[in-house]
Protein backbone atom coordinates (compact mmCIF):
# COMPACT_ATOMS: atom_id res chain seq x y z
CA UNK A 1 100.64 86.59 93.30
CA UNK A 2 97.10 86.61 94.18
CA UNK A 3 96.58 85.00 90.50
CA UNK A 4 98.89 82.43 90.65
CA UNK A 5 97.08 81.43 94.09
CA UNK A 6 93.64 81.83 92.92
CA UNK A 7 94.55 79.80 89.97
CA UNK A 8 96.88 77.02 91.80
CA UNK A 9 99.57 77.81 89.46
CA UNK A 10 103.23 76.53 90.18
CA UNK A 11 105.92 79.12 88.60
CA UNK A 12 109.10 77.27 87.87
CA UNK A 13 112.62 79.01 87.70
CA UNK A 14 115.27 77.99 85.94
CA UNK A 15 117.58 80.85 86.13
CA UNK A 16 121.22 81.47 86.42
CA UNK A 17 122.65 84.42 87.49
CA UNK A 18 124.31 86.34 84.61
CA UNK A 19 124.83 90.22 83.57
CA UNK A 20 123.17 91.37 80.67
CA UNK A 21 123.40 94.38 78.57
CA UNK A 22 119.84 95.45 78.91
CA UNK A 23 117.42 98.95 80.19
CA UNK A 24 116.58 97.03 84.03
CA UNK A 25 113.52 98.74 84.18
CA UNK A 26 112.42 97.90 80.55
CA UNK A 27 113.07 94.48 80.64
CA UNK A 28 111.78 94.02 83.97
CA UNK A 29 108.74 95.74 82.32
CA UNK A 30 108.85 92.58 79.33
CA UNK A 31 108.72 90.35 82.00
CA UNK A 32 106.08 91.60 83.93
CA UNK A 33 103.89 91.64 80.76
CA UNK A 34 105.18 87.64 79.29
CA UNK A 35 104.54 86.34 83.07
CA UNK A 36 101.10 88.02 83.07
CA UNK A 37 99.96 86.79 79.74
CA UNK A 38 101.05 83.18 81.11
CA UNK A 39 98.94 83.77 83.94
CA UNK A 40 95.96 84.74 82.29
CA UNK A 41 96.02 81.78 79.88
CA UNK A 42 97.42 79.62 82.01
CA UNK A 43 94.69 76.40 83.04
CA UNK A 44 94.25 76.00 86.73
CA UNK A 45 97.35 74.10 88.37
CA UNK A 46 99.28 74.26 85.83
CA UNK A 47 103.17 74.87 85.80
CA UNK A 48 104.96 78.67 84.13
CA UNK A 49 108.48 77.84 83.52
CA UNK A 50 110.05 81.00 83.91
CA UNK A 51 113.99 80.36 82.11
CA UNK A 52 117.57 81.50 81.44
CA UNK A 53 119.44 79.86 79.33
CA UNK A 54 123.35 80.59 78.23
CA UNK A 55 123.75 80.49 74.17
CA UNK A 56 127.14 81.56 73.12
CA UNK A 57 127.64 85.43 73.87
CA UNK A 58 123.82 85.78 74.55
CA UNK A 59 121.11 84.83 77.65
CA UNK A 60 117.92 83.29 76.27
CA UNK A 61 115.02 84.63 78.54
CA UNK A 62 111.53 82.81 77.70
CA UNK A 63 108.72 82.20 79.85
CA UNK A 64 106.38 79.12 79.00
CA UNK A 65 103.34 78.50 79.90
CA UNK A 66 101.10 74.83 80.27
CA UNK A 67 97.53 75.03 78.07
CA UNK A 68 96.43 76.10 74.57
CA UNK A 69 98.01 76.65 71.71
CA UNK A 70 98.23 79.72 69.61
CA UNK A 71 96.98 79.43 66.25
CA UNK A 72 99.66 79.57 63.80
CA UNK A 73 97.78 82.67 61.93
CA UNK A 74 97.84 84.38 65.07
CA UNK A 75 101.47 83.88 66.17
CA UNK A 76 102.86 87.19 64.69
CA UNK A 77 99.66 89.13 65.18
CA UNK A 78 99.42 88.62 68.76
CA UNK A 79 102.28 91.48 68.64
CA UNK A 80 100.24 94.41 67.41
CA UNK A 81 98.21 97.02 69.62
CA UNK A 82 95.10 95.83 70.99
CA UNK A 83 94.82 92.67 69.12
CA UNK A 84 92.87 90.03 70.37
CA UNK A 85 92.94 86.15 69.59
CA UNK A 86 89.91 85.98 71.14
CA UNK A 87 87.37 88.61 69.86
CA UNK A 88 84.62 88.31 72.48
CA UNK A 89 87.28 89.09 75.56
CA UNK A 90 86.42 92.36 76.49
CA UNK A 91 88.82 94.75 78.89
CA UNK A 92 86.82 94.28 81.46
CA UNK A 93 88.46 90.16 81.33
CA UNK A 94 91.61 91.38 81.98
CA UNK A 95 94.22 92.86 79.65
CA UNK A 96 94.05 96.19 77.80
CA UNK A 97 95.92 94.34 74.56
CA UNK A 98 99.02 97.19 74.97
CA UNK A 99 101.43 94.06 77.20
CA UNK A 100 102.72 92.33 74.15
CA UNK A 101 103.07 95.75 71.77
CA UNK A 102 104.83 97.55 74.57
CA UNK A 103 106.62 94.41 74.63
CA UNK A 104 108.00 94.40 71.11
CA UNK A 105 108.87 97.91 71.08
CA UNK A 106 111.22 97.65 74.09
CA UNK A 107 112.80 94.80 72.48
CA UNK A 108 113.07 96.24 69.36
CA UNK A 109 115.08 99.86 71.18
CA UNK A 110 117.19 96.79 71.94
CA UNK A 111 117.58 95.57 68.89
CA UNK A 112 117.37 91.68 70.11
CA UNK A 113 116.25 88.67 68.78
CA UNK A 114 112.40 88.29 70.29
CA UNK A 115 109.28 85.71 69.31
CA UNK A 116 106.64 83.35 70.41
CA UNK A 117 106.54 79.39 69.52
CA UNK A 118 104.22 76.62 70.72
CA UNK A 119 105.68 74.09 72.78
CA UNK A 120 104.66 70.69 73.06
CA UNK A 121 102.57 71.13 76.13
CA UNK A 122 101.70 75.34 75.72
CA UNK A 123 103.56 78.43 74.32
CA UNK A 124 106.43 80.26 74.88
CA UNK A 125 107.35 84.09 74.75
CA UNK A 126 111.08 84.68 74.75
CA UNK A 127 113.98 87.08 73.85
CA UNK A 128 117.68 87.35 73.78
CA UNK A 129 120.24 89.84 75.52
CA UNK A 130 123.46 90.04 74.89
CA UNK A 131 125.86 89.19 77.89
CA UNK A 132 128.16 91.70 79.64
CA UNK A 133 131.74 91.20 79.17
């Protein structure tokens, strides 16, 4: 929260209430890490559209946020341990470059559908879970 305040972000929610089949904790844990990054890169007052979205027998969960663009050589790279986009960001900034590898692995043990696009206004992390019957 302090973040979002110091930065005069507005988080949007689109969000339904449905049951997944999903580790809480671990997911929760994805999140934490997706809404961080789009904090971080985020532009002062700028929106994070934070979404759930029914497709078939799975939940879409992305969040988006407002600013930059990721270089299209960078898109699957961004996924790896302590890669940077930026080279000259050191820890210190923020970040240890583990969020997005922890990321993928936990989605992997889940064996979902996972990925990062650019939108027409910033980027967008996102994954699938499939939905409790």
């Amino acid at each position: 929260m302090p973040e979002i305040q110091q930065k005069q972000l507005q988080v949007e929610t689109h969000v339904s209430q449905v049951k997944v089949v999903a580790n809480e904790r671990r997911i929760e844990q994805v999140l934490t890490n997706f809404l961080t990054n789009a904090i971080r890169y985020s532009p002062p007052q700028e929106r994070i559209i934070l979404a759930i979205e029914v497709k078939g027998e799975l939940v879409k969960i992305s969040v988006e946020n407002k600013g930059a663009h990721i270089e299209k050589e960078h898109l699957e790279k961004i996924w790896e341990r302590f890669y940077r986009i930026d080279a000259s960001r050191k820890r210190s900034d923020g970040g240890t470059g583990l969020g997005l590898a922890i990321s993928k692995n936990i989605l992997m043990l889940h064996g979902v559908e996972y990925g990062v696009c650019n939108t027409k206004n910033g980027v967008q992390f996102y994954f699938y879970l499939p939905i409790k019957k």
